[in-house]
Protein backbone atom coordinates (compact mmCIF):
# COMPACT_ATOMS: atom_id res chain seq x y z
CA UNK A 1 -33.96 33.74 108.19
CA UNK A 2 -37.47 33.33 109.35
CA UNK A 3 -38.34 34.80 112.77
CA UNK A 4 -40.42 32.96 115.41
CA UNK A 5 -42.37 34.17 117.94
CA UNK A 6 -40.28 32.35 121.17
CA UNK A 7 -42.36 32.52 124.85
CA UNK A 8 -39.80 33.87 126.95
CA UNK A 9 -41.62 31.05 129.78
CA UNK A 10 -40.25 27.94 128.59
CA UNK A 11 -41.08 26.91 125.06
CA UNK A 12 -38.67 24.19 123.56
CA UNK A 13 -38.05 25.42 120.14
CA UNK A 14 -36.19 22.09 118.83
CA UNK A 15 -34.70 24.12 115.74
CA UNK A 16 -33.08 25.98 118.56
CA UNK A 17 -31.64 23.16 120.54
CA UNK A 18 -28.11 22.29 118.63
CA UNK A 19 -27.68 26.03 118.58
CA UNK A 20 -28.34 26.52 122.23
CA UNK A 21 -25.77 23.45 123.21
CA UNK A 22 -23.59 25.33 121.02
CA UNK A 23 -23.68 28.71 122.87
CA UNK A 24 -23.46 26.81 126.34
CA UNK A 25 -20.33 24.63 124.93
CA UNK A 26 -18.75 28.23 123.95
CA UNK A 27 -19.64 29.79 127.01
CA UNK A 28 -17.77 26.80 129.16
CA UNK A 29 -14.95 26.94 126.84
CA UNK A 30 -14.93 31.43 127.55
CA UNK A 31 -15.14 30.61 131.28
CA UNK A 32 -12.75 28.05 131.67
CA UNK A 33 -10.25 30.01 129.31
CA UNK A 34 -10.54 33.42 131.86
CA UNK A 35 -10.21 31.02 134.65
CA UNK A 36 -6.91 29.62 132.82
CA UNK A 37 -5.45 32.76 132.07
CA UNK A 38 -6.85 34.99 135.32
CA UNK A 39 -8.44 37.24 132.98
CA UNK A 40 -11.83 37.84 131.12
CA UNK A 41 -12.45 37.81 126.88
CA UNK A 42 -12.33 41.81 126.16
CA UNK A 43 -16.17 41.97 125.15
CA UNK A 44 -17.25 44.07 121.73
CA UNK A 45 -19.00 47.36 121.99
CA UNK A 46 -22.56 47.60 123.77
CA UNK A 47 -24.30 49.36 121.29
CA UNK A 48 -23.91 49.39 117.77
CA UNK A 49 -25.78 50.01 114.37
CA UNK A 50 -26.17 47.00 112.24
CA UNK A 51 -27.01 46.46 108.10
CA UNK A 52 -28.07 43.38 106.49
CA UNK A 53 -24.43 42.80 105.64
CA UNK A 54 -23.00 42.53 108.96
CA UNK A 55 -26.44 40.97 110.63
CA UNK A 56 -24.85 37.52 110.49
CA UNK A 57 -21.72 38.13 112.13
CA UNK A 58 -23.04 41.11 114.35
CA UNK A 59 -26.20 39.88 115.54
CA UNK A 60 -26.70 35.69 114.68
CA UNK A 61 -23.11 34.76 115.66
CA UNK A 62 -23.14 37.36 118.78
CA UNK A 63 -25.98 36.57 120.21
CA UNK A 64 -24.44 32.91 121.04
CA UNK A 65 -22.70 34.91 123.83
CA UNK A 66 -25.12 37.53 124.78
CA UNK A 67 -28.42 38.49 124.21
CA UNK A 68 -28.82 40.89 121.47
CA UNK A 69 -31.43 43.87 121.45
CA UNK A 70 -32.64 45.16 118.16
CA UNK A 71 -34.05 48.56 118.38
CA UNK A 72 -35.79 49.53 114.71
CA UNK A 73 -35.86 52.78 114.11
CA UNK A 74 -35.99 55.39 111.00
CA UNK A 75 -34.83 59.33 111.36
CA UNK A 76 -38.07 60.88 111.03
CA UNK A 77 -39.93 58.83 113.63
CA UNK A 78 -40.36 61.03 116.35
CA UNK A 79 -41.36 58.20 118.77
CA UNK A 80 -37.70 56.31 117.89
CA UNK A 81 -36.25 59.67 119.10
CA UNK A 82 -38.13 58.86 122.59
CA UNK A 83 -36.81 55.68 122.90
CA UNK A 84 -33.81 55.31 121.71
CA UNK A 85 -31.90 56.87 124.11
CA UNK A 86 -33.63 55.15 126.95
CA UNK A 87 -32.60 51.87 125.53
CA UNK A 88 -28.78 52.85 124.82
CA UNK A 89 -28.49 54.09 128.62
CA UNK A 90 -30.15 50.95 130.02
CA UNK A 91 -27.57 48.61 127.57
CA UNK A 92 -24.74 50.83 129.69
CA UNK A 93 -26.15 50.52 132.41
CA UNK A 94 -26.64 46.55 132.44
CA UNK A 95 -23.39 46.32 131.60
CA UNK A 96 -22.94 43.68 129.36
CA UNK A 97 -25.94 41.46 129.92
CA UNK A 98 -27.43 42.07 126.52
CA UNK A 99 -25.99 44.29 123.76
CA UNK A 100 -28.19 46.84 121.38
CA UNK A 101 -27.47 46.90 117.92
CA UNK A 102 -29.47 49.46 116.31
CA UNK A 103 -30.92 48.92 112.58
CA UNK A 104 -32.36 52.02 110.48
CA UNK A 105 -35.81 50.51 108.74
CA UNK A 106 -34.94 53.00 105.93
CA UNK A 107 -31.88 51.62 105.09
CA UNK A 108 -32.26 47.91 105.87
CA UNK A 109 -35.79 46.83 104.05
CA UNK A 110 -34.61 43.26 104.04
CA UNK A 111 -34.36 43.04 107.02
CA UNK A 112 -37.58 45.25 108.10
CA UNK A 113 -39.04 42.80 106.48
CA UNK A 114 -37.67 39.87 106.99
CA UNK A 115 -38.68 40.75 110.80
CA UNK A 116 -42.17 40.89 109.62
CA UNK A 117 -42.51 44.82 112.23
CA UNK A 118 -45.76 46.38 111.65
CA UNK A 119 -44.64 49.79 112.95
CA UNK A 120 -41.42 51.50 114.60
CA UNK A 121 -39.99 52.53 116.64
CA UNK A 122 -40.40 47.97 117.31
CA UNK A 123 -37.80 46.05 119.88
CA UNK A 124 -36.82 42.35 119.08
CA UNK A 125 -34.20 40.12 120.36
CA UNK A 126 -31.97 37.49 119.32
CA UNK A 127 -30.95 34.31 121.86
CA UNK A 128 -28.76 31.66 120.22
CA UNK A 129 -29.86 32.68 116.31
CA UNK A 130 -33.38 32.65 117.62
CA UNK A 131 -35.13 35.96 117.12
CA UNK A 132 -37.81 37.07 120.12
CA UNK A 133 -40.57 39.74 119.91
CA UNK A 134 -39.87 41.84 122.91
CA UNK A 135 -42.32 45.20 122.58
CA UNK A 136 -43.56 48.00 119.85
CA UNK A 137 -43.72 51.56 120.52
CA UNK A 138 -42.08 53.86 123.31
CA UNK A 139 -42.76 51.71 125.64
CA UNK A 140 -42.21 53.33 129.77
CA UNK A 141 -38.89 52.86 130.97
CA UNK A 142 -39.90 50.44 133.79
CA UNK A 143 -42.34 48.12 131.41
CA UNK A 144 -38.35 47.99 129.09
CA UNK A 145 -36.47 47.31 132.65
CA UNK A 146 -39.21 44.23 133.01
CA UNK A 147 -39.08 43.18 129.60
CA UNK A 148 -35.35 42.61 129.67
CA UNK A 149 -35.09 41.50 132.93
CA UNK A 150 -37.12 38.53 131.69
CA UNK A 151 -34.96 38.56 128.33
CA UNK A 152 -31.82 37.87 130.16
CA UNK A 153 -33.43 35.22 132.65
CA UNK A 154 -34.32 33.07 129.74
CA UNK A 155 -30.95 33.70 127.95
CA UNK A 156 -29.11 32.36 131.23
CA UNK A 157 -31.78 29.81 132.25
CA UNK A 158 -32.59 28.05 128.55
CA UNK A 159 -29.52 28.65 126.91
CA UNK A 160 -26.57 29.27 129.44
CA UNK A 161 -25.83 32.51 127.94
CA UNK A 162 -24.69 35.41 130.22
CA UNK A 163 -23.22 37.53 128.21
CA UNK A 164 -19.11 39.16 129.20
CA UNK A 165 -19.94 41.99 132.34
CA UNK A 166 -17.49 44.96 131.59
CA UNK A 167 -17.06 48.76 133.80
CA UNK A 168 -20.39 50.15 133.84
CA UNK A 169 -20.49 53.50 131.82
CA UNK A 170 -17.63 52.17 129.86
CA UNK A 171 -17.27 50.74 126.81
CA UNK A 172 -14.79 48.44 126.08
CA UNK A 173 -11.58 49.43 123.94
CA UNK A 174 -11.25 46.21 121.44
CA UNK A 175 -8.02 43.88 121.99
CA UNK A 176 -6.14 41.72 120.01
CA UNK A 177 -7.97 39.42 117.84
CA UNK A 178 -8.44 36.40 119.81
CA UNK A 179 -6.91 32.64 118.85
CA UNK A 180 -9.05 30.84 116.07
CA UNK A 181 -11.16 27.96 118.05
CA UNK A 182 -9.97 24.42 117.12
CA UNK A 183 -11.24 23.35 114.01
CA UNK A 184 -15.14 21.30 114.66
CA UNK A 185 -14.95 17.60 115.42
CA UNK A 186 -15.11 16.17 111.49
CA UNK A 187 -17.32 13.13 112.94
CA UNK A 188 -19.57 15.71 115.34
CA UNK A 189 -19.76 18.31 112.09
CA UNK A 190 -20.91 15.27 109.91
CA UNK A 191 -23.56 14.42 112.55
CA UNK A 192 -24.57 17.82 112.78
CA UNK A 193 -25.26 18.07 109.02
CA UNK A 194 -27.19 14.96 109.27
CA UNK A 195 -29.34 16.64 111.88
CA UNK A 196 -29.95 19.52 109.97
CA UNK A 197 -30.83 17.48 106.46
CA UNK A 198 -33.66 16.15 108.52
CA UNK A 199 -31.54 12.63 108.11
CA UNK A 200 -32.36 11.64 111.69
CA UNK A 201 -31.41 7.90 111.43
CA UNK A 202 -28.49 8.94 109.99
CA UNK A 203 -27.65 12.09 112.65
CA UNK A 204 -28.40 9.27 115.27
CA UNK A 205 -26.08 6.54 114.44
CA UNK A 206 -23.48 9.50 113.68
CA UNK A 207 -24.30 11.19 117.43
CA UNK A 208 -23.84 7.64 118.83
CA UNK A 209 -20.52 6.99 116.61
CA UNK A 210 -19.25 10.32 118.32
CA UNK A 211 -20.38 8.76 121.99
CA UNK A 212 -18.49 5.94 120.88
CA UNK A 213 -15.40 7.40 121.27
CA UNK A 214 -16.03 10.34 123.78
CA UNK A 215 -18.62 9.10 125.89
CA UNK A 216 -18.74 12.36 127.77
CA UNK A 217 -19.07 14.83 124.80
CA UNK A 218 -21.90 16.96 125.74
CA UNK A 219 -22.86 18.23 122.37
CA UNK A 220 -22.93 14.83 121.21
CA UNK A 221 -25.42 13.92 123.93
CA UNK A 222 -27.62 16.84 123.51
CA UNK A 223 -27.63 16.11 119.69
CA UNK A 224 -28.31 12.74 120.33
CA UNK A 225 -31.55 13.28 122.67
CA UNK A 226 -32.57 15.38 120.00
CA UNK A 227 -32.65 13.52 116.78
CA UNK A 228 -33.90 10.36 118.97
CA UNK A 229 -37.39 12.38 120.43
CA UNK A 230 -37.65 13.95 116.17
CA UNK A 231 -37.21 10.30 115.05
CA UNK A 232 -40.11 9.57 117.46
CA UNK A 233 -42.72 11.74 116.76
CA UNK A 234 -42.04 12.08 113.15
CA UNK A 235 -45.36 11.16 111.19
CA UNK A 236 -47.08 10.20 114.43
CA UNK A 237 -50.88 11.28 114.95
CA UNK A 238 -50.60 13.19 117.43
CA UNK A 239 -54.95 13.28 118.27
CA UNK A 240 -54.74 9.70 118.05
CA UNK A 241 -51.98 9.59 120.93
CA UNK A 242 -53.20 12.16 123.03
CA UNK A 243 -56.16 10.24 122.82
CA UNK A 244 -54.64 6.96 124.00
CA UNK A 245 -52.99 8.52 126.41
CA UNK A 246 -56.13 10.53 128.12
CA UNK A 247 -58.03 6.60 128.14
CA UNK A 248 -55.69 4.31 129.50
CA UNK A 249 -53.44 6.46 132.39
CA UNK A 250 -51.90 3.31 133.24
CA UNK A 251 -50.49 2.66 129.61
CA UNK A 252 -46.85 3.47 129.45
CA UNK A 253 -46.16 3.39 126.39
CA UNK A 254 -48.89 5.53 125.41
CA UNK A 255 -48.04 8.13 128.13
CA UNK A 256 -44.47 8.10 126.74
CA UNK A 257 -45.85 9.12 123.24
CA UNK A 258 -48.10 11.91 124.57
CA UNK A 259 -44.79 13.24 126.77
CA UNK A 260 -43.21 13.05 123.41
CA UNK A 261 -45.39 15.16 122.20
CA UNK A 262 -45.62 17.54 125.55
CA UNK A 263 -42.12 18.22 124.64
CA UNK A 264 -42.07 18.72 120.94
CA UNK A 265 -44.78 21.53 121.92
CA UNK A 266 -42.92 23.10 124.24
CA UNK A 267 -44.56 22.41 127.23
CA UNK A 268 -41.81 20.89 129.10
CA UNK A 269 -43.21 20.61 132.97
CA UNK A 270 -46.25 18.74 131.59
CA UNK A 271 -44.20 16.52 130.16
CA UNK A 272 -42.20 15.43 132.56
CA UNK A 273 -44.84 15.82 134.76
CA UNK A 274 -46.77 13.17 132.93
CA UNK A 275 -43.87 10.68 133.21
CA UNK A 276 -43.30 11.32 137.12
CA UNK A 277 -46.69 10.64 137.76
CA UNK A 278 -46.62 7.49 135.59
CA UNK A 279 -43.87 6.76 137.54
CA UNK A 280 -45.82 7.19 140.69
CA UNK A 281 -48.55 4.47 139.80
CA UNK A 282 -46.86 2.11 137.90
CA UNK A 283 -44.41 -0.76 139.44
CA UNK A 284 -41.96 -3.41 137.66
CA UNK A 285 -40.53 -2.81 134.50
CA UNK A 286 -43.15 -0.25 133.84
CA UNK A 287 -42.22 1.77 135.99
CA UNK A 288 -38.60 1.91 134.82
CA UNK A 289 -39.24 2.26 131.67
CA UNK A 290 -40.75 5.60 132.21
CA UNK A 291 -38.12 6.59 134.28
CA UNK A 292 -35.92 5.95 131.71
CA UNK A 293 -37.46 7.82 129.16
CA UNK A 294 -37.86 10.69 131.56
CA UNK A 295 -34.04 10.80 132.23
CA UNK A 296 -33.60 10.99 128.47
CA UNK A 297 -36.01 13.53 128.05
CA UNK A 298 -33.80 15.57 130.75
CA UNK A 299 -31.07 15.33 127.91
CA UNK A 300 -32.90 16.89 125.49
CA UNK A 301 -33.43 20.51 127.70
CA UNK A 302 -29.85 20.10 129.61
CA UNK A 303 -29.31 19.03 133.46
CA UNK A 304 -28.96 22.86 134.56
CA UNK A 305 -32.52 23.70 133.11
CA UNK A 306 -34.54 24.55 136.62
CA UNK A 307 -37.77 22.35 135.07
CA UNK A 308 -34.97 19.82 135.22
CA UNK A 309 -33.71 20.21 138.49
CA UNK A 310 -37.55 20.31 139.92
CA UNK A 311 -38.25 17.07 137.89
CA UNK A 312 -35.44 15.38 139.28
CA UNK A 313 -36.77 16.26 142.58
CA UNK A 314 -40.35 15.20 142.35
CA UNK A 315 -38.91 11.75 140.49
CA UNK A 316 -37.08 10.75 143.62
CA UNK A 317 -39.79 11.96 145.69
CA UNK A 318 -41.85 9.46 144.10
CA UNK A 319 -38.74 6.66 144.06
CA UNK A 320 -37.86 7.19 147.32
């Protein structure tokens, strides 16, 4: 595992993006099973220490469904002392909405390391496998009520993750093991492999084989936009297009390339701003073909995403 730094304003990390259709996919299938059964999925504790050999289940696979706070701390740091407690009575008090798993530097250097903390007591979080520096030191109370008020924002908004809410000031006795999900989609798990081998002619044809027979399977989409915009800007030169782009506005195809690239980057709004406003001065089959490319850009970030939505709006501003 290799943590990233992850801006909690909108970066597109495209490692992340089969991961985050995954949480939203499990997330649905949570929702529409409490809906089914008039009940909620008995959440796991809110606070809880971790070691490197539970950090995979405990921390990678739970923080699909909620956002997971890491608090690092060793016995004999007085500051860790300070904040600890602050941070356990703030992950009762939201409730649910992100869960703290505690890891003791002394007995976890792999992991100390692995997160690359200078000093403790140091906060991180997880979103989707995705870890996300958050603050170092005993930081005030309302600076930690910020700082996770933007964590979960991000969680909800970029990855559909909301974590389960349970009583506050309770913690949830564990029920029954729940019902194994269905085995994965052999044809989806093969395209997925694909994806991750960096095979992105093969992960597309395999995405579109899966389309082929469930036209509306989301993941497939989402891993389909995906391996399409790699395929694109794989072993492009990205001065030279930027370039083209900034010297002929009117060029389509050279604005599509530098939106490409927008993307890729993370910076999603100029992206599709780019495309809108091609859209704006361009007419014929120019014109659709960067509205096309715009819509399939949408795929990559999901329909819910607000930069979405707001795109959407200023497209048929400019349409109609």
């Amino acid at each position: 595992m290799q943590p990233r730094n992850m801006s909690m304003s909108g970066v597109v990390d495209l490692a992340a993006v089969k991961a985050a259709g995954e949480a939203k996919q499990k997330a649905e299938k949570a929702r529409a099973e409490a809906a089914r059964t008039g009940g909620a999925p008995a959440p796991g504790p809110l606070i809880f220490d971790v070691d490197e050999a539970g950090f995979q289940q405990d921390v990678l696979q739970r923080s699909t469904e909620v956002p997971v706070v890491i608090d690092f701390w060793a016995e004999w740091c007085e500051p860790c002392k300070q904040l600890g407690p602050v941070l356990e009575r703030l992950a009762t008090e939201y409730a649910g909405r992100f869960v703290l798993a505690k890891i003791d530097v002394d007995a976890n250097q792999m992991l100390f390391q692995q997160f690359g903390v200078q000093g403790i007591p140091a906060v991180f979080a997880v979103i989707a496998g995705q870890p996300v520096p958050l603050f170092q030191g005993a930081a005030p109370e309302a600076q930690i009520r910020q700082v996770l008020d933007q964590l979960i924002q991000a969680a909800e908004q970029q990855f559909g993750i909301v974590g389960t809410p349970v009583e506050p000031g309770a913690q949830a006795e564990q029920s029954a093991p729940a019902a194994p999900e269905p085995p994965e989609d052999i044809a989806l798990a093969a395209a997925h492999q694909a994806l991750d081998a960096n095979d992105l002619d093969g992960a597309v044809r395999a995405y579109q084989n899966v389309l082929a027979d469930a036209p509306g399977n989301a993941e497939a989409k989402l891993g389909l936009a995906q391996a399409e915009l790699m395929r694109r800007v794989q072993g492009v030169d990205a001065t030279q297009v930027r370039k083209a782009a900034a010297e002929n506005p009117a060029d389509v195809k050279a604005q599509i390339a530098a939106a490409d690239l927008d993307l890729v980057g993370g910076h999603v709004e100029d992206a599709f701003g780019r495309l809108v406003d091609t859209v704006r001065r361009t007419a014929g089959e120019d014109r659709d073909a960067a509205r096309v490319h715009l819509l399939s850009l949408f795929e990559v970030i999901g329909g819910e995403d607000p930069r979405v939505v707001a795109a959407r709006g200023a497209l048929a501003r400019v349409l109609f």
